[in-house]
PDB file of N, CA and C in Angstrom:
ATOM      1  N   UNK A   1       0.099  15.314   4.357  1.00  0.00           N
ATOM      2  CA  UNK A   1       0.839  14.726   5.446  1.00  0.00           C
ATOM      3  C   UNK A   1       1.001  13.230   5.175  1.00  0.00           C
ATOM      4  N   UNK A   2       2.520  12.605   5.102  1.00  0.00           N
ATOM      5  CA  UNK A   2       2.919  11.523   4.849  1.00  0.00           C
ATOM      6  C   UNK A   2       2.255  10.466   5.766  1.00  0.00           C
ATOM      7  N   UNK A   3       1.897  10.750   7.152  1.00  0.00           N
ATOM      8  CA  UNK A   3       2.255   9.936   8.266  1.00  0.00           C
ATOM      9  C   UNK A   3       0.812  10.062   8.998  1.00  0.00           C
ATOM     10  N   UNK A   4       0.043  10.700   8.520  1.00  0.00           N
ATOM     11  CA  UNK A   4      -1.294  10.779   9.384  1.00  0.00           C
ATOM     12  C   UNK A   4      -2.084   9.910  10.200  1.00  0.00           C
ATOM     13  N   UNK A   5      -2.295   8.795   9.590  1.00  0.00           N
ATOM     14  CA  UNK A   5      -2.829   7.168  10.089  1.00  0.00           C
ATOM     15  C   UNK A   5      -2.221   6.847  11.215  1.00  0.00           C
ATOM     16  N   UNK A   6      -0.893   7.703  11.234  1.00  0.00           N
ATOM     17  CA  UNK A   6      -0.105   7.145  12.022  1.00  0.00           C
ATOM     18  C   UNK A   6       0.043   7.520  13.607  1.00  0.00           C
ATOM     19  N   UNK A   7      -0.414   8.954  13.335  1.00  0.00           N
ATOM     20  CA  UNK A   7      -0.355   9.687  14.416  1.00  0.00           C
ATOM     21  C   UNK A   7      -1.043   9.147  15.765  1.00  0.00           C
ATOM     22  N   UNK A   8      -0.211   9.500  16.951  1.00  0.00           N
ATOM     23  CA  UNK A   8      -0.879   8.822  18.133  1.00  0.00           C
ATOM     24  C   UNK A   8      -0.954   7.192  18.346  1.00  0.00           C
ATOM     25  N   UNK A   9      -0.730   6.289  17.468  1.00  0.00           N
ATOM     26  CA  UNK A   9      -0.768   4.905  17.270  1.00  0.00           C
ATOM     27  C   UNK A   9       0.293   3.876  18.200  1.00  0.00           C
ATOM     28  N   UNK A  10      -0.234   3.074  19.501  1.00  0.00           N
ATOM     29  CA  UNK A  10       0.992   2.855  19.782  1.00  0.00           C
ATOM     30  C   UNK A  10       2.054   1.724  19.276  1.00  0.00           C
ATOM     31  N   UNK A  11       0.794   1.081  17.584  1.00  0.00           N
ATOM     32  CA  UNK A  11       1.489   0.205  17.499  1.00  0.00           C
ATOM     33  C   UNK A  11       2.212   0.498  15.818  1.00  0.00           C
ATOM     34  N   UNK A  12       2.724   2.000  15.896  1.00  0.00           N
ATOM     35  CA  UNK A  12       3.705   1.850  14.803  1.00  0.00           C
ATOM     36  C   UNK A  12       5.046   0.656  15.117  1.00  0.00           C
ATOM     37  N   UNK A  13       5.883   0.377  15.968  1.00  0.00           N
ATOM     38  CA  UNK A  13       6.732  -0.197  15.718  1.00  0.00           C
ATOM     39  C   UNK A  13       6.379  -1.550  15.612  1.00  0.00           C
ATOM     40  N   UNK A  14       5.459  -2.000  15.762  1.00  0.00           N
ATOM     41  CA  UNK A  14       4.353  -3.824  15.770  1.00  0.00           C
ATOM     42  C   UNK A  14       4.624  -3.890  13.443  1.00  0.00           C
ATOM     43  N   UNK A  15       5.354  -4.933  13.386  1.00  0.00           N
ATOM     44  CA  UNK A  15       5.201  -5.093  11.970  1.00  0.00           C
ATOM     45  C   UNK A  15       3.987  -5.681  11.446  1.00  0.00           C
ATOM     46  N   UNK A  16       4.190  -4.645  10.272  1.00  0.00           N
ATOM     47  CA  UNK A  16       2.916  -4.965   8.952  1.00  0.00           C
ATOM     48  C   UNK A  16       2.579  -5.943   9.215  1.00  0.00           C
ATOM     49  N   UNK A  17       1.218  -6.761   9.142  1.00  0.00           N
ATOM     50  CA  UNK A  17       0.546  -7.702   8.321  1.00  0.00           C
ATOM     51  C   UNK A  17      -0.202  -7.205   6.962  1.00  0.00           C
ATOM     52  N   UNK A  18      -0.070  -7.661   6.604  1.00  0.00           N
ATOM     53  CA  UNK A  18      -0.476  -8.146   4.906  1.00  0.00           C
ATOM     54  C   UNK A  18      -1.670  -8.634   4.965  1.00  0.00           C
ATOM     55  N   UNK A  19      -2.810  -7.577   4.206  1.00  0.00           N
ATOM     56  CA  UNK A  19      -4.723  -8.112   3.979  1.00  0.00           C
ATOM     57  C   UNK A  19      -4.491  -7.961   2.135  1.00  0.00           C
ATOM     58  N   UNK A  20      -4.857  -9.025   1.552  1.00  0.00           N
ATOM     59  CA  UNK A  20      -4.391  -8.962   0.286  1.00  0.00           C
ATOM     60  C   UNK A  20      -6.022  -9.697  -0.279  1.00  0.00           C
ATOM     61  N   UNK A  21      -6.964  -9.999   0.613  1.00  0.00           N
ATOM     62  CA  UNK A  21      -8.195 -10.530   0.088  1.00  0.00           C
ATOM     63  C   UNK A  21      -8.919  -9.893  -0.470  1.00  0.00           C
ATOM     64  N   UNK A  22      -8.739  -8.312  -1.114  1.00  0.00           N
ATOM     65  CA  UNK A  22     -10.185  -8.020  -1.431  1.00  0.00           C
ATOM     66  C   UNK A  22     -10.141  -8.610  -2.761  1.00  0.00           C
ATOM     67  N   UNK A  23     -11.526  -8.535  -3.160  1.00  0.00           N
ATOM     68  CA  UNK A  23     -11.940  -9.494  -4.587  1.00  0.00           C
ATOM     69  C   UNK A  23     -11.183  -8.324  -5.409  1.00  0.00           C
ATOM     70  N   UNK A  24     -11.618  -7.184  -5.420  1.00  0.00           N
ATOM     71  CA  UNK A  24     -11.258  -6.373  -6.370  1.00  0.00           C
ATOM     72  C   UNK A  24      -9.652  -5.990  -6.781  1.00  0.00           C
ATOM     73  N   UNK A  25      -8.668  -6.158  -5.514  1.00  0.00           N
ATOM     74  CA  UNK A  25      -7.611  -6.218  -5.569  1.00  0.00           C
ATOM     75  C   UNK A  25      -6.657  -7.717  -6.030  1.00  0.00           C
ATOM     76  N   UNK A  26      -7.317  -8.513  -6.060  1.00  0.00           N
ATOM     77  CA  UNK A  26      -6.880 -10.006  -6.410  1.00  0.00           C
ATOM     78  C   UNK A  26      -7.423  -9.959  -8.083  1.00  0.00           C
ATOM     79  N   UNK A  27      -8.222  -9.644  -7.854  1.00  0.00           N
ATOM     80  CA  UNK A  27      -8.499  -9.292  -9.569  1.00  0.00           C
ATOM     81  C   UNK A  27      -7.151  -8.866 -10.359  1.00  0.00           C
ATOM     82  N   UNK A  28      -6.936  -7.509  -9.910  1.00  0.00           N
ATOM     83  CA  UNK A  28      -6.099  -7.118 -10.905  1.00  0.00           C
ATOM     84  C   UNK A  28      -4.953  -7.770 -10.185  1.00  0.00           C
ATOM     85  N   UNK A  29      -4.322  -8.093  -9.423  1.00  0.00           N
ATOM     86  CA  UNK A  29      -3.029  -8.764  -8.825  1.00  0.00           C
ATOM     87  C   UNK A  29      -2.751  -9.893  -9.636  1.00  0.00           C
ATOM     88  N   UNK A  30      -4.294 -10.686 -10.069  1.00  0.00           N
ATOM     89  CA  UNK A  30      -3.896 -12.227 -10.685  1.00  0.00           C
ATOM     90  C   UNK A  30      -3.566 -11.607 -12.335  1.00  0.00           C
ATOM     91  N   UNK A  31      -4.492 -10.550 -12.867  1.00  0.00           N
ATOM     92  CA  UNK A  31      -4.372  -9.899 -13.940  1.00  0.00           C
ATOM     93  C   UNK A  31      -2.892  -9.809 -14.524  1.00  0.00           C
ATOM     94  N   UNK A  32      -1.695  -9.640 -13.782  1.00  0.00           N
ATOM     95  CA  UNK A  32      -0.346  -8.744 -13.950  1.00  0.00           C
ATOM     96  C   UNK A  32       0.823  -9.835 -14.797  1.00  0.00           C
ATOM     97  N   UNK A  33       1.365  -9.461 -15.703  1.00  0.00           N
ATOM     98  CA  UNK A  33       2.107 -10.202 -16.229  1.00  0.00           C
ATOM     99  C   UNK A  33       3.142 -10.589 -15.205  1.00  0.00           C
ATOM    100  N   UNK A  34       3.666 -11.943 -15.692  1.00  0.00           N
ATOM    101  CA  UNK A  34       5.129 -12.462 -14.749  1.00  0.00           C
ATOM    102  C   UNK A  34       5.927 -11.782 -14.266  1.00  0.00           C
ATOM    103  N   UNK A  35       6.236 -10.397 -15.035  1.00  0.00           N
ATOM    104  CA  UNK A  35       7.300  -9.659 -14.999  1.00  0.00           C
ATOM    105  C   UNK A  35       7.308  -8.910 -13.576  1.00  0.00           C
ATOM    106  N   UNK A  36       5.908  -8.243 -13.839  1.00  0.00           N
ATOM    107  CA  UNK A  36       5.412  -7.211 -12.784  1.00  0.00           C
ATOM    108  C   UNK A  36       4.879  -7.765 -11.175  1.00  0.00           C
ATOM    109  N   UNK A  37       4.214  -9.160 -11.904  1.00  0.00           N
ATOM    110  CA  UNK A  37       4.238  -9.889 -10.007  1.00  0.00           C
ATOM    111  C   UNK A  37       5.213 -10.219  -9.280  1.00  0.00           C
ATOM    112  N   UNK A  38       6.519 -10.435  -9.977  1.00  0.00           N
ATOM    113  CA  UNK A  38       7.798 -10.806  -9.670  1.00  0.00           C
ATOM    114  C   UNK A  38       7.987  -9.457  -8.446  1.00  0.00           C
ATOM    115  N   UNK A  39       7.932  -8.547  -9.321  1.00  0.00           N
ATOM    116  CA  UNK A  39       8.248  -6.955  -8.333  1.00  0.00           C
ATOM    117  C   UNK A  39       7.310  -6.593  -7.557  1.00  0.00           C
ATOM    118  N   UNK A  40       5.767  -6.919  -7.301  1.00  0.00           N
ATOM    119  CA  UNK A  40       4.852  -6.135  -6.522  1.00  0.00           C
ATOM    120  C   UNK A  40       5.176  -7.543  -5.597  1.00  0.00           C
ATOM    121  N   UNK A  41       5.582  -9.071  -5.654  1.00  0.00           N
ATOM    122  CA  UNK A  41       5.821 -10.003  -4.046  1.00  0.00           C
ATOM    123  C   UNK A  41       7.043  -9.540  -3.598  1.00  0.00           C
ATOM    124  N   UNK A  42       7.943  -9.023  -4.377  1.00  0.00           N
ATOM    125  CA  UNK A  42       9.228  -8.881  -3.639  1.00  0.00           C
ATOM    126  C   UNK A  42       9.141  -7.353  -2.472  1.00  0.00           C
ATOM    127  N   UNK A  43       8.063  -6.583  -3.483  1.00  0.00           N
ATOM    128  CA  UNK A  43       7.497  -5.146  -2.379  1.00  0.00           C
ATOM    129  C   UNK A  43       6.244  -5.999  -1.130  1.00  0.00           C
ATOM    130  N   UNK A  44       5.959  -7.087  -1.419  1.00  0.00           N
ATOM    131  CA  UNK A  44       5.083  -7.539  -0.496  1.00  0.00           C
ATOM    132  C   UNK A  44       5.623  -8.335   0.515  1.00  0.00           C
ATOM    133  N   UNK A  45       6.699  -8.965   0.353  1.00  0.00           N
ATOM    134  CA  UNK A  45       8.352  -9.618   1.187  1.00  0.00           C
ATOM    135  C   UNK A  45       8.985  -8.070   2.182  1.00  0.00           C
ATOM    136  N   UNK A  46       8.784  -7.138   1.459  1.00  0.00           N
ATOM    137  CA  UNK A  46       9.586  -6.180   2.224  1.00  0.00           C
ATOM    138  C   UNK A  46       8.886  -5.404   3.212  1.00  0.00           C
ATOM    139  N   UNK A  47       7.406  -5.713   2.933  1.00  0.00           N
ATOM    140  CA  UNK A  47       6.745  -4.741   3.506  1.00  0.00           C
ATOM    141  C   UNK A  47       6.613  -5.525   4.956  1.00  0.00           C
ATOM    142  N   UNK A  48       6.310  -7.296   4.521  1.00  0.00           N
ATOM    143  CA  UNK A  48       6.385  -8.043   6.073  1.00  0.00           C
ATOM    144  C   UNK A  48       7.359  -7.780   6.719  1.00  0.00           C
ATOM    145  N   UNK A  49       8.436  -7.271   6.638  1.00  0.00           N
ATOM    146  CA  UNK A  49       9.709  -7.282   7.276  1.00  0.00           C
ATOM    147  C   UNK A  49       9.650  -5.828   7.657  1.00  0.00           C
ATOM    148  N   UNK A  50       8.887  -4.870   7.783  1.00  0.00           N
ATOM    149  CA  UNK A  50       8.847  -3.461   7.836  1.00  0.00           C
ATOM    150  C   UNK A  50       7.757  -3.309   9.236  1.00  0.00           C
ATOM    151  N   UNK A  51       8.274  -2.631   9.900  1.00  0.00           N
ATOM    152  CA  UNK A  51       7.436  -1.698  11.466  1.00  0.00           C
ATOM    153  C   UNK A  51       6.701  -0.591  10.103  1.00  0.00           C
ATOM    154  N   UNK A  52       5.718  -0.922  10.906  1.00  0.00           N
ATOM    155  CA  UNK A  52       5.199   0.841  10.255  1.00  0.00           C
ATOM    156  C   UNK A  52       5.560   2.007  10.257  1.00  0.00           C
ATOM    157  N   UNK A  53       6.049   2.398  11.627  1.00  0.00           N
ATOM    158  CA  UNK A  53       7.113   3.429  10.924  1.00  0.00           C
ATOM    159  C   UNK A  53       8.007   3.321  10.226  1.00  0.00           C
ATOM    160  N   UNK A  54       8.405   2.098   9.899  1.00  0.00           N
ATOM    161  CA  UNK A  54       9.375   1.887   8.484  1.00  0.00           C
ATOM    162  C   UNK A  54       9.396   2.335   6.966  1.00  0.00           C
ATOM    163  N   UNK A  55       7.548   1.787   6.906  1.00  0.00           N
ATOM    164  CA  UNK A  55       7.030   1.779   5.869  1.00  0.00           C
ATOM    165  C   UNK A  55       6.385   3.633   5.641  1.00  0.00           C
ATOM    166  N   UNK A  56       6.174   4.649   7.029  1.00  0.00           N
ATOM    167  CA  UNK A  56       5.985   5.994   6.920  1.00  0.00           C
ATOM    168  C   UNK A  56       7.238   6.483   5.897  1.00  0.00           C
ATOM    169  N   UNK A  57       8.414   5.894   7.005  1.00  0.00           N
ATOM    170  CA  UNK A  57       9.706   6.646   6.122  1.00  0.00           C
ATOM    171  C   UNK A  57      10.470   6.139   5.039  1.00  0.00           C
ATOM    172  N   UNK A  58       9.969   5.136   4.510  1.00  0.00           N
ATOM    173  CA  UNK A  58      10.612   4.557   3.453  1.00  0.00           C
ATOM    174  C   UNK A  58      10.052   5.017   2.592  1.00  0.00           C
ATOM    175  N   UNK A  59      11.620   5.737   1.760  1.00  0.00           N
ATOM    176  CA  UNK A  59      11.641   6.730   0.524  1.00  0.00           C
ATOM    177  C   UNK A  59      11.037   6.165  -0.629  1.00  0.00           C
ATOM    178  N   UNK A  60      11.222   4.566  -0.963  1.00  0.00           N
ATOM    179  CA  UNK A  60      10.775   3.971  -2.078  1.00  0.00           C
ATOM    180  C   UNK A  60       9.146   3.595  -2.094  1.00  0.00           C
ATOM    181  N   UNK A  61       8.146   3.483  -1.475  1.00  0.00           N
ATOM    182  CA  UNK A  61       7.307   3.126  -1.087  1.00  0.00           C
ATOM    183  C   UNK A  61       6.544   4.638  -1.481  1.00  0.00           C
ATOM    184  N   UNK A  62       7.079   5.816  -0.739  1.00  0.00           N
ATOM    185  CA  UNK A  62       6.229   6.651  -1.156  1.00  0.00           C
ATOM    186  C   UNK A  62       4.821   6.574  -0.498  1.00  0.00           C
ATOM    187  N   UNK A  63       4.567   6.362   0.663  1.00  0.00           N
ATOM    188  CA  UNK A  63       3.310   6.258   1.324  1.00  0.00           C
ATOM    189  C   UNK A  63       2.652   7.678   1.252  1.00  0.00           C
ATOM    190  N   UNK A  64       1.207   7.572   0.785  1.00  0.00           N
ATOM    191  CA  UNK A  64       0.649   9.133   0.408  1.00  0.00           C
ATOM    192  C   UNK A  64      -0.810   8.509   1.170  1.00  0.00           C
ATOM    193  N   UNK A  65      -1.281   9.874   1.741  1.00  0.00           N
ATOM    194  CA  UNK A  65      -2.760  10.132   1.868  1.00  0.00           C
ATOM    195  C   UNK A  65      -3.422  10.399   0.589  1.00  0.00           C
ATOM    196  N   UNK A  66      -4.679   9.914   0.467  1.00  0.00           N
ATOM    197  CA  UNK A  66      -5.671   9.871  -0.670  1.00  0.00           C
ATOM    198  C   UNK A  66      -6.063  11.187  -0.172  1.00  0.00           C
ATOM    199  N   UNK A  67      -5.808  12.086   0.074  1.00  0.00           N
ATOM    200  CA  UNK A  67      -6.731  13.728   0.117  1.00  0.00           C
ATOM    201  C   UNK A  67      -8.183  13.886   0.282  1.00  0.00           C
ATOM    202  N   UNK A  68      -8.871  13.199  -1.670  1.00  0.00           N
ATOM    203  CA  UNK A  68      -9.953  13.071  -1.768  1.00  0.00           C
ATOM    204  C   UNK A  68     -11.133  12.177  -0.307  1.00  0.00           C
ATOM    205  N   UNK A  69      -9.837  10.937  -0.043  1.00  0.00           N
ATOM    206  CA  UNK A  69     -10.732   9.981   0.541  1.00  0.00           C
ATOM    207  C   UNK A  69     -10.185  10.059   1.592  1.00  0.00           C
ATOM    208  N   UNK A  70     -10.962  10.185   2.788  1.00  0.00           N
ATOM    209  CA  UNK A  70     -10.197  10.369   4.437  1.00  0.00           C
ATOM    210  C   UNK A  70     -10.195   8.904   5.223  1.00  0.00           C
ATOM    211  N   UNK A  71      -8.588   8.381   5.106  1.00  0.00           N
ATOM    212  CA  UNK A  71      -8.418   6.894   5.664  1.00  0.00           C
ATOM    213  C   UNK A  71      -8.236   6.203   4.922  1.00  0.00           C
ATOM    214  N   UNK A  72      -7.751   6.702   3.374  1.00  0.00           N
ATOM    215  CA  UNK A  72      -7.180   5.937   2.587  1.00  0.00           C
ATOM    216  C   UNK A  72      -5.564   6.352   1.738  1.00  0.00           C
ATOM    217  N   UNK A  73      -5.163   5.359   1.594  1.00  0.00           N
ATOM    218  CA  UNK A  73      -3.286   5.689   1.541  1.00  0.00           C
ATOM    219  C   UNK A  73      -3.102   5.204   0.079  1.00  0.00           C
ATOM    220  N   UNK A  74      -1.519   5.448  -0.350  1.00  0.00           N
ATOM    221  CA  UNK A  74      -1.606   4.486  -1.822  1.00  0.00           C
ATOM    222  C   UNK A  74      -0.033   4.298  -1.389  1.00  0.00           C
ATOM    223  N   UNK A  75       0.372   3.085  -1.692  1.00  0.00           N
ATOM    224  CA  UNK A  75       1.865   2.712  -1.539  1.00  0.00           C
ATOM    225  C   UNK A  75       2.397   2.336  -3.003  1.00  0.00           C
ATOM    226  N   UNK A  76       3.457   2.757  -3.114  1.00  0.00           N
ATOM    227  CA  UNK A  76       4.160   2.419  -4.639  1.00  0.00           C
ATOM    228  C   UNK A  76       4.326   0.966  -4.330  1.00  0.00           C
ATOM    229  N   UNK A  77       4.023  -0.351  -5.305  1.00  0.00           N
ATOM    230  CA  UNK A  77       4.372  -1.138  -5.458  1.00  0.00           C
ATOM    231  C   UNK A  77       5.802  -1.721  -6.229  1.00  0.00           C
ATOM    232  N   UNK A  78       5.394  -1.281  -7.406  1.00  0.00           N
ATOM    233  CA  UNK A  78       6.511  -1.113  -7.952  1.00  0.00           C
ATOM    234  C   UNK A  78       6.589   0.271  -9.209  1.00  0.00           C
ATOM    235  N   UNK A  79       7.704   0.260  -9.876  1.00  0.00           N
ATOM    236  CA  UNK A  79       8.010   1.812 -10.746  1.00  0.00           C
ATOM    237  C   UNK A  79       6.583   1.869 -11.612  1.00  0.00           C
ATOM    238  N   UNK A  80       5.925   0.729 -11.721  1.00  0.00           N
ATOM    239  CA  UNK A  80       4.384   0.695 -12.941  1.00  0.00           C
ATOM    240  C   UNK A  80       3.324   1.253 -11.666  1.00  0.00           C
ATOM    241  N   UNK A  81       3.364   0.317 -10.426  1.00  0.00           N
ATOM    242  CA  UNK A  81       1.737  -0.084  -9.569  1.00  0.00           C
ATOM    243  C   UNK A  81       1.839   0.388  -8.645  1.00  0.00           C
ATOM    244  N   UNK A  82       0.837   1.443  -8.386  1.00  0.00           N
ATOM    245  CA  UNK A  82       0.657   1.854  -6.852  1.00  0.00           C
ATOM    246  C   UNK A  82      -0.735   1.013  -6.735  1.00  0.00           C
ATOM    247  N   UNK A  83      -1.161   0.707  -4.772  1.00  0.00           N
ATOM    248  CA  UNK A  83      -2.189   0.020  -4.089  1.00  0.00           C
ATOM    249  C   UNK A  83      -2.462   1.031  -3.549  1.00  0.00           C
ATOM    250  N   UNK A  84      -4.106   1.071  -3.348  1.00  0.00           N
ATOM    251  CA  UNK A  84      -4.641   1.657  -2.268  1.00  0.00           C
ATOM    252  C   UNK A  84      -4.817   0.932  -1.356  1.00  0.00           C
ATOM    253  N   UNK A  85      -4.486   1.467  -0.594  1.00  0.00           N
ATOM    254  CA  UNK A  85      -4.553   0.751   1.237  1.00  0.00           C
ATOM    255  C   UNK A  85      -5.066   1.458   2.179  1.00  0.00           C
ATOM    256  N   UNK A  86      -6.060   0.844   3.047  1.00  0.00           N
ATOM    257  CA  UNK A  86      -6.059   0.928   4.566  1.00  0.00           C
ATOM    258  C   UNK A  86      -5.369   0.422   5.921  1.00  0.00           C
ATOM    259  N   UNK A  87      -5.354   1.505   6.689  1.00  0.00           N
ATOM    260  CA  UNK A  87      -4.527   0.534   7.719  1.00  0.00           C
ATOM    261  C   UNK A  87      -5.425   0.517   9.019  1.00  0.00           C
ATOM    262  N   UNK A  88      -5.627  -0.693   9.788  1.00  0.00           N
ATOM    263  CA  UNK A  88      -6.572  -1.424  10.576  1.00  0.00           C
ATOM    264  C   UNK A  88      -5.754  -2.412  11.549  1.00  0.00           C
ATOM    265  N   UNK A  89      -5.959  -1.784  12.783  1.00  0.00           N
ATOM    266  CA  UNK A  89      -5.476  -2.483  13.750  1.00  0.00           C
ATOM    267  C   UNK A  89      -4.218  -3.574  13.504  1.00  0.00           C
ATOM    268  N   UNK A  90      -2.918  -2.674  13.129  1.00  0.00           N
ATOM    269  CA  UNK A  90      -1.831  -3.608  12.351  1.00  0.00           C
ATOM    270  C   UNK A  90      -1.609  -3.847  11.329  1.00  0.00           C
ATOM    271  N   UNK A  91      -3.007  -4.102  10.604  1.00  0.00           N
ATOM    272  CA  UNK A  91      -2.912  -4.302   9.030  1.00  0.00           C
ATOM    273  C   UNK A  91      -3.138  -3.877   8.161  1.00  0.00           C
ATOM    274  N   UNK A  92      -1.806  -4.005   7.148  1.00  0.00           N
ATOM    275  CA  UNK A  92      -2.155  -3.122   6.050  1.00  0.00           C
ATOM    276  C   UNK A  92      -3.387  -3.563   4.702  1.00  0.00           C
ATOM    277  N   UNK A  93      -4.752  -3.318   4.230  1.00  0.00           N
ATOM    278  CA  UNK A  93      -5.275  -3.788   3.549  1.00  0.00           C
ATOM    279  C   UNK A  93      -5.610  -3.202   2.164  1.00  0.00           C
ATOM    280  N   UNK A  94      -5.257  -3.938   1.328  1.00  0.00           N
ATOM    281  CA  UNK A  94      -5.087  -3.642   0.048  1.00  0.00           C
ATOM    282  C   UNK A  94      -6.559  -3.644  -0.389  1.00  0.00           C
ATOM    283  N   UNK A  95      -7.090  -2.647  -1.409  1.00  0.00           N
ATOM    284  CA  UNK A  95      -7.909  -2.482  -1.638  1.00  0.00           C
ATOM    285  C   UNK A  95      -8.106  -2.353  -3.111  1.00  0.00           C
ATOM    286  N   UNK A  96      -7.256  -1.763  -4.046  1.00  0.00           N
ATOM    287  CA  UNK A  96      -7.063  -1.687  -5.391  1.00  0.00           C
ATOM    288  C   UNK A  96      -5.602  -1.654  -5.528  1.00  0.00           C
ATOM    289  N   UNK A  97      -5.461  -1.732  -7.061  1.00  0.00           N
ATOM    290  CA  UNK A  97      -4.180  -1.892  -7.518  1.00  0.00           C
ATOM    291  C   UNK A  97      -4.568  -1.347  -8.926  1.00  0.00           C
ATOM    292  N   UNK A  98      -3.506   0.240  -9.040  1.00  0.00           N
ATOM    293  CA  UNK A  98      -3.843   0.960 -10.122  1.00  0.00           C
ATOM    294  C   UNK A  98      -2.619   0.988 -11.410  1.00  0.00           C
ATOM    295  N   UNK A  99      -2.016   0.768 -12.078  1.00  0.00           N
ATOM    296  CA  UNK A  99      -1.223   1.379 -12.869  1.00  0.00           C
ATOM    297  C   UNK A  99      -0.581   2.426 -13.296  1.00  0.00           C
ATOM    298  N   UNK A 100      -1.669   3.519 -13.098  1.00  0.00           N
ATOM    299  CA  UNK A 100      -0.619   5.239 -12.780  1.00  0.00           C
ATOM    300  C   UNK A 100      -0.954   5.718 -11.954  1.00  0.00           C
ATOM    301  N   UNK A 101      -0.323   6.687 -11.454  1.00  0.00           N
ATOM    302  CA  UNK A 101      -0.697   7.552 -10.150  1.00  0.00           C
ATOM    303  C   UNK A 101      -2.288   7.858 -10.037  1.00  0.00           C
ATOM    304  N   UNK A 102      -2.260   8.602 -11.093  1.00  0.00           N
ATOM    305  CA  UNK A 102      -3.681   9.796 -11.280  1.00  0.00           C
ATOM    306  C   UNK A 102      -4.897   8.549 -11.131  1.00  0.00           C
ATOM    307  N   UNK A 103      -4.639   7.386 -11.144  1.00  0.00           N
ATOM    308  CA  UNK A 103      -5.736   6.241 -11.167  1.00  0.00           C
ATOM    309  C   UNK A 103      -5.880   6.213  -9.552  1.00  0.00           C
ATOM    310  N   UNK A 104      -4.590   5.831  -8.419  1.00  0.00           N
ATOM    311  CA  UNK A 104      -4.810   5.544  -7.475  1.00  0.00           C
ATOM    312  C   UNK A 104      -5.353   6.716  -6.636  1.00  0.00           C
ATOM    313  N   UNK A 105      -5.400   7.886  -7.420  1.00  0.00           N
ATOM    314  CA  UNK A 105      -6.357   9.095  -6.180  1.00  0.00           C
ATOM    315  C   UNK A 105      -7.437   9.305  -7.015  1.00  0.00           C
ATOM    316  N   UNK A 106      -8.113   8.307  -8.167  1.00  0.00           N
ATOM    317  CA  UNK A 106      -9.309   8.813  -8.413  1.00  0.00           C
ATOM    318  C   UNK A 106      -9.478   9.741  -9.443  1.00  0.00           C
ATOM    319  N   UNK A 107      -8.497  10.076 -10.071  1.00  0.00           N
ATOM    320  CA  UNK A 107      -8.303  11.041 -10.941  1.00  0.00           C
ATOM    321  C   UNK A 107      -8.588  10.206 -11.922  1.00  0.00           C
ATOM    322  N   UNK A 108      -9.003  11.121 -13.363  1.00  0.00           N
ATOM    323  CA  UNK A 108      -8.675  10.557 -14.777  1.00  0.00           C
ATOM    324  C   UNK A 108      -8.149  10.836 -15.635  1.00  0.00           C
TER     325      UNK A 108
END
């Protein structure tokens, strides 16, 4: 289910904030060549401008439940980077930043 976090919430239409502090996610964020930070701020520009139900139904984004982990999501950053994220009273918080899919659910 695309939209689970979401369910019952009255503040899907309240836009995203942006939690981009964890150590572990700034790690690899500062890690990323020019090319690729260029595309994961311009997905981080779009996401401020996005209601959460925006960001449920937006086709490019690809918002997924982690299965394995209950309360955790992964959003396509860009065509290379998906983030794992939580979402917390409004905000979306970044937690890792993987390079292929099978990385952001834990797989190897």
């Amino acid at each position: 289910m695309r939209r689970s976090w979401s369910a019952g919430h009255d503040r899907n239409d309240a836009k995203v904030h942006l939690d981009l502090n964890a150590p572990s996610f700034q790690s690899d964020l500062f890690s990323l060549d020019v090319t690729e930070v260029k595309k994961v701020f311009k997905t981080f520009n779009k996401l401020r401008a996005l209601t959460w139900n925006e960001v449920f139904r937006d086709k490019g984004l690809h918002w997924e439940e982690v299965k394995s982990v209950p309360g955790k999501y992964t959003i396509r950053l860009s065509q290379s980077y998906r983030a794992v994220v939580t979402g917390d009273a409004g905000w979306m918080r970044f937690a890792a930043l993987h390079l292929d899919h099978d990385g952001a659910y834990g797989k190897k």
